[in-house]
Protein backbone atom coordinates (compact mmCIF):
# COMPACT_ATOMS: atom_id res chain seq x y z
CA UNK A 1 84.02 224.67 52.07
CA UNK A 2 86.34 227.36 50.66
CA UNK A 3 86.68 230.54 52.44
CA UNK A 4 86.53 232.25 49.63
CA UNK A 5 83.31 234.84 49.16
CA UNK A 6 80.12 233.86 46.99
CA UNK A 7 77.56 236.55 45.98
CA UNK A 8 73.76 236.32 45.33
CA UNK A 9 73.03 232.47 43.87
CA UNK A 10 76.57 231.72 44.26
CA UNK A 11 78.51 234.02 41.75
CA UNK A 12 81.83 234.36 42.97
CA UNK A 13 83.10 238.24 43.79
CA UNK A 14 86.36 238.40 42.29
CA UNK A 15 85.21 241.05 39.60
CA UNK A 16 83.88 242.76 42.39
CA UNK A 17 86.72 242.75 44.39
CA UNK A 18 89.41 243.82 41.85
CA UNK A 19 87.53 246.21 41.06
CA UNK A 20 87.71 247.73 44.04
CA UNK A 21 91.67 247.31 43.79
CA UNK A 22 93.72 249.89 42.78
CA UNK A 23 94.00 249.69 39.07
CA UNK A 24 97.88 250.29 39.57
CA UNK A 25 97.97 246.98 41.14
CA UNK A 26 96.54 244.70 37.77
CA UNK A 27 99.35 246.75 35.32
CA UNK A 28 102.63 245.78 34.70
CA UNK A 29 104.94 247.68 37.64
CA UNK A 30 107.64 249.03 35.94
CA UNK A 31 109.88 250.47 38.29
CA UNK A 32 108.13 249.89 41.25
CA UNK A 33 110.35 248.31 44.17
CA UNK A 34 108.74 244.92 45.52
CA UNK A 35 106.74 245.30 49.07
CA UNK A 36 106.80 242.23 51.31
CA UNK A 37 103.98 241.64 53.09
CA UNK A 38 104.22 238.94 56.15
CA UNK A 39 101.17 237.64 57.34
CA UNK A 40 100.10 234.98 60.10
CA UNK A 41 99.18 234.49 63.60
CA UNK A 42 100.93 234.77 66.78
CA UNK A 43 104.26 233.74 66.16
CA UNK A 44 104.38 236.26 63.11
CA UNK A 45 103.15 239.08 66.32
CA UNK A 46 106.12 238.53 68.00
CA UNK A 47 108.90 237.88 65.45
CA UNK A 48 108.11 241.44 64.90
CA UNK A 49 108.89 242.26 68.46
CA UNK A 50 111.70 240.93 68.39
CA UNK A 51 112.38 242.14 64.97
CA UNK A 52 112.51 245.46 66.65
CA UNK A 53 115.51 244.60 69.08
CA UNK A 54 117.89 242.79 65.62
CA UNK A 55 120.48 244.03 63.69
CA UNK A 56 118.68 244.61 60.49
CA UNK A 57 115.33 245.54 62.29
CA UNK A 58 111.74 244.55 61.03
CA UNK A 59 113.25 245.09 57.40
CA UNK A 60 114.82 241.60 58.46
CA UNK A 61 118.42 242.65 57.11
CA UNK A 62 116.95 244.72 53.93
CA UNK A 63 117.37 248.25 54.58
CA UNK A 64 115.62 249.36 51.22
CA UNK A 65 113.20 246.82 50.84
CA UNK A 66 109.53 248.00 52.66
CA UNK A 67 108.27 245.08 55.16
CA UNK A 68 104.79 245.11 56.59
CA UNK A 69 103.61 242.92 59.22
CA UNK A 70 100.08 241.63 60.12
CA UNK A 71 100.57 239.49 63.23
CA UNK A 72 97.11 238.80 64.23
CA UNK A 73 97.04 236.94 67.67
CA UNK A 74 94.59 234.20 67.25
CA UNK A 75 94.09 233.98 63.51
CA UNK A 76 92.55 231.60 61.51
CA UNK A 77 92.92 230.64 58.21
CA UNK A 78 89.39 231.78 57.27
CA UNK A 79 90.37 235.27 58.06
CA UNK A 80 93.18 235.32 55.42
CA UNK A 81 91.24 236.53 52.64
CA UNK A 82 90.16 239.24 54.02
CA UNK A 83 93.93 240.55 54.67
CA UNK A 84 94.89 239.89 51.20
CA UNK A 85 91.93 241.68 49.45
CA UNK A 86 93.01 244.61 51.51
CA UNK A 87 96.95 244.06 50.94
CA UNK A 88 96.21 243.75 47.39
CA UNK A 89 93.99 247.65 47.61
CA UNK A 90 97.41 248.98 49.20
CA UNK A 91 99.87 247.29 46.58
CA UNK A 92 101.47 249.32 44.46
CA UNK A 93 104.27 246.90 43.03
CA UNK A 94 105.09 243.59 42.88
CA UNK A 95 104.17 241.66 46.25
CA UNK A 96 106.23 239.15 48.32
CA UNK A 97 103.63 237.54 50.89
CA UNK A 98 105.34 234.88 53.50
CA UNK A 99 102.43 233.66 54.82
CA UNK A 100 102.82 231.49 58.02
CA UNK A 101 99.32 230.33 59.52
CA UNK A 102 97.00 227.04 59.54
CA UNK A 103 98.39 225.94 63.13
CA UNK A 104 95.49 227.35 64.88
CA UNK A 105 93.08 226.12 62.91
CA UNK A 106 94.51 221.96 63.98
CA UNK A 107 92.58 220.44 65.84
CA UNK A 108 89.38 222.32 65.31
CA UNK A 109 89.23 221.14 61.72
CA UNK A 110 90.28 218.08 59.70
CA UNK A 111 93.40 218.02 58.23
CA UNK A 112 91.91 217.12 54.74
CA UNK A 113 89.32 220.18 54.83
CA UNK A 114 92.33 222.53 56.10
CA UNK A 115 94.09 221.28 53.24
CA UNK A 116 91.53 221.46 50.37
CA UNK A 117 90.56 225.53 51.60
CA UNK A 118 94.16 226.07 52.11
CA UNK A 119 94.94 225.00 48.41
CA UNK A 120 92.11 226.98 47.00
CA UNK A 121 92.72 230.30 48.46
CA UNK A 122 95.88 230.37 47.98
CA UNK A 123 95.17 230.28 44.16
CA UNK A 124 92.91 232.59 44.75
CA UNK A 125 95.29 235.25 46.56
CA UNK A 126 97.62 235.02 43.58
CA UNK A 127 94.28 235.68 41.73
CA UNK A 128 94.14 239.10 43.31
CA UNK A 129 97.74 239.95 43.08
CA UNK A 130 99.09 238.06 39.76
CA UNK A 131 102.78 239.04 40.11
CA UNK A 132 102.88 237.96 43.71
CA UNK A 133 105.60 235.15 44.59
CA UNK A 134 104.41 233.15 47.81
CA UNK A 135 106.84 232.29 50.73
CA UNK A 136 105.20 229.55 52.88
CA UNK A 137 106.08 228.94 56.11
CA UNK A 138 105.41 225.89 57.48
CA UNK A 139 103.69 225.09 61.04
CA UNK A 140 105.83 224.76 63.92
CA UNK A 141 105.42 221.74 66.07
CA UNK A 142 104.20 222.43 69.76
CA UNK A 143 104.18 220.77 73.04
CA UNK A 144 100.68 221.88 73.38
CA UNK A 145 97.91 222.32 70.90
CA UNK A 146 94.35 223.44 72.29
CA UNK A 147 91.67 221.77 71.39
CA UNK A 148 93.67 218.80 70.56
CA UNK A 149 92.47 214.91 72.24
CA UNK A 150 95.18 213.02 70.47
CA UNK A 151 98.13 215.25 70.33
CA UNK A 152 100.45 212.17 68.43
CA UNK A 153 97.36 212.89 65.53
CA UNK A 154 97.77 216.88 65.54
CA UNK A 155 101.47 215.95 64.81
CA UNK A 156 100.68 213.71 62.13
CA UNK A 157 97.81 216.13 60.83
CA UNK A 158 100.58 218.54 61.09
CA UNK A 159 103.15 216.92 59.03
CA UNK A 160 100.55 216.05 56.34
CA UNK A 161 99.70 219.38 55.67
CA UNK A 162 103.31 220.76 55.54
CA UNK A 163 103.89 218.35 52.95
CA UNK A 164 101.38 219.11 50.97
CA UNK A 165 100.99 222.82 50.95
CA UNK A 166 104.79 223.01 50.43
CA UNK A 167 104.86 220.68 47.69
CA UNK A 168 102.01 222.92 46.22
CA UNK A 169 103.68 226.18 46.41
CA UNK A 170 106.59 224.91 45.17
CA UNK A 171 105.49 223.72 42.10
CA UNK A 172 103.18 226.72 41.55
CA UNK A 173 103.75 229.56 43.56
CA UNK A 174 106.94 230.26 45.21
CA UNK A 175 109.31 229.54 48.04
CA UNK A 176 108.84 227.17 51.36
CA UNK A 177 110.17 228.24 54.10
CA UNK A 178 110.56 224.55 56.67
CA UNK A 179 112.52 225.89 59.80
CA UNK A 180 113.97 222.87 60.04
CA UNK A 181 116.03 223.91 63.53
CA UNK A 182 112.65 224.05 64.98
CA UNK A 183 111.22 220.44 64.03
CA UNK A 184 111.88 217.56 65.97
CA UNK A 185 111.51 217.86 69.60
CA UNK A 186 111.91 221.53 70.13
CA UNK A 187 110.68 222.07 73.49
CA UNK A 188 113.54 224.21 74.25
CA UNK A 189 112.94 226.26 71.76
CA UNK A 190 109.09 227.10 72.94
CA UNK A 191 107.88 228.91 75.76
CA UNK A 192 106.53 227.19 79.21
CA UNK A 193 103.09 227.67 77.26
CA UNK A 194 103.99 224.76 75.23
CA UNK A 195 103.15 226.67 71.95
CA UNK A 196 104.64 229.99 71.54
CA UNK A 197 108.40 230.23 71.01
CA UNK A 198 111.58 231.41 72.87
CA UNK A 199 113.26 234.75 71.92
CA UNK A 200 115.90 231.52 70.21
CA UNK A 201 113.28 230.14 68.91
CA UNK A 202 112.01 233.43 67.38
CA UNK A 203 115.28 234.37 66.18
CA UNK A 204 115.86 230.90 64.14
CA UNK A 205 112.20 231.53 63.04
CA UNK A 206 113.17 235.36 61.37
CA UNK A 207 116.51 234.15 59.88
CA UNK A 208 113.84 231.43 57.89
CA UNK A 209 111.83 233.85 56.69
CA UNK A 210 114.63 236.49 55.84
CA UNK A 211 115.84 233.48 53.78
CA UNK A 212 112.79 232.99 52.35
CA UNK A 213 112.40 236.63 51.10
CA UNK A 214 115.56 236.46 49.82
CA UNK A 215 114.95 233.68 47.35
CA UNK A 216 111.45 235.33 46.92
CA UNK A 217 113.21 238.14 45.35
CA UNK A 218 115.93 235.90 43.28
CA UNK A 219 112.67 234.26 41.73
CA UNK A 220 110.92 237.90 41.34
CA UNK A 221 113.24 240.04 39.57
CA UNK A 222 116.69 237.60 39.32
CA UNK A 223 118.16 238.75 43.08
CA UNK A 224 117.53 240.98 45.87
CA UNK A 225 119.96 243.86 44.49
CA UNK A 226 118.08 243.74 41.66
CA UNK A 227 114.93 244.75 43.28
CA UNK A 228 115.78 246.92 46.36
CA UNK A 229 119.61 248.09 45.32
CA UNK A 230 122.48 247.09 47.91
CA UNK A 231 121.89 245.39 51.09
CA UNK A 232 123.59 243.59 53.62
CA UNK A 233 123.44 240.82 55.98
CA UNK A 234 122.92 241.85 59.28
CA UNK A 235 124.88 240.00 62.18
CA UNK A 236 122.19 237.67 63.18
CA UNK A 237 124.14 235.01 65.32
């Protein structure tokens, strides 16, 4: 079943909810600069550690451009929605959301049901933030995933959902991010944990997402100048 909250006899709360949104947020923006918003589980905790010690910071390389992070150690996807109703009661412009998250929920839940609430809310967070442009980013493999009997099926689970999901936001929502440097076998890219990755591993993980902002805002407002004035590329290698 969806995530998504039902009220008394099963009336959905949207109206509630945007009501409770600032009104600023369901108006065209006018001049109001994009915010980016990056949201996910552990891996999205420590790419902004390690943000922190990069040329171009946690603004990943755009020194105009406001970045907020929500790396939630842990997550799941149920907990999503509650993030975006509050991200979309703080927006005050146009909203970039890279969303990177689903990986702790394998193995716990079937792929098919991951994929059906998945696709729902996330038509459901553009619901709440109509001039939003999506940036997935797909799971990372892992040597180890907990909870997991057949780990050869996690994979498989794993690769299903990408897929899916990115052939979804694609066509209707945005940009896919796919990391590609970090599929395969990429055990040397992850830490002796088995799941979390390598200061590498999290630096080939924040140049995806920078890139995925960056077409984000080509898709938003025609290029990144465009919405946040000059910026640079920061040395990353």
């Amino acid at each position: 079943m969806s995530s998504f909250p039902l009220g008394h006899g099963g009336q959905s709360l949207m109206p509630l909810i945007r009501a409770s949104v600032t009104p600023a947020t369901w108006q065209v923006y006018g001049s109001f600069k994009p915010t980016v918003w990056v949201v996910g589980h552990s891996f999205v905790y420590w790419a902004y550690e390690r943000a922190k010690l990069r040329p171009g910071g946690t603004n990943v390389g755009f020194p105009k451009l406001e970045v907020s992070w929500r790396g939630i150690k842990g997550l799941r996807w149920r907990q999503i929605f509650l993030e975006m109703v509050d991200i979309a009661k703080r927006a005050k412009g146009p909203v970039v959301l890279v969303l990177h998250a689903g990986g702790n929920d394998l193995g716990k839940r079937k792929g098919a049901e991951l994929y059906t609430v998945r696709s729902t809310d996330v038509e459901r967070f553009v619901g709440l933030l109509p001039d939003m442009v999506v940036v997935w980013s797909e799971i990372i493999p892992r040597a180890v995933w907990h909870g997991a009997k057949d780990v050869k099926a996690i994979e498989n689970s794993r690769k299903r959902i990408n897929t899916k999901t990115s052939k979804l936001v694609r066509e209707n929502y945005g940009i896919v991010v796919r990391h590609q440097e970090l599929e395969g076998n990429n055990v040397a890219s992850l830490r002796p944990d088995g799941i979390h990755l390598t200061d590498v591993g999290l630096d080939i993980f924040l140049e995806g997402l920078r890139d995925g902002v960056e077409q984000a805002l080509t898709r938003l407002c025609g290029g990144s100048e465009s919405c946040v004035g000059n910026t640079h590329d920061p040395p990353w290698r």
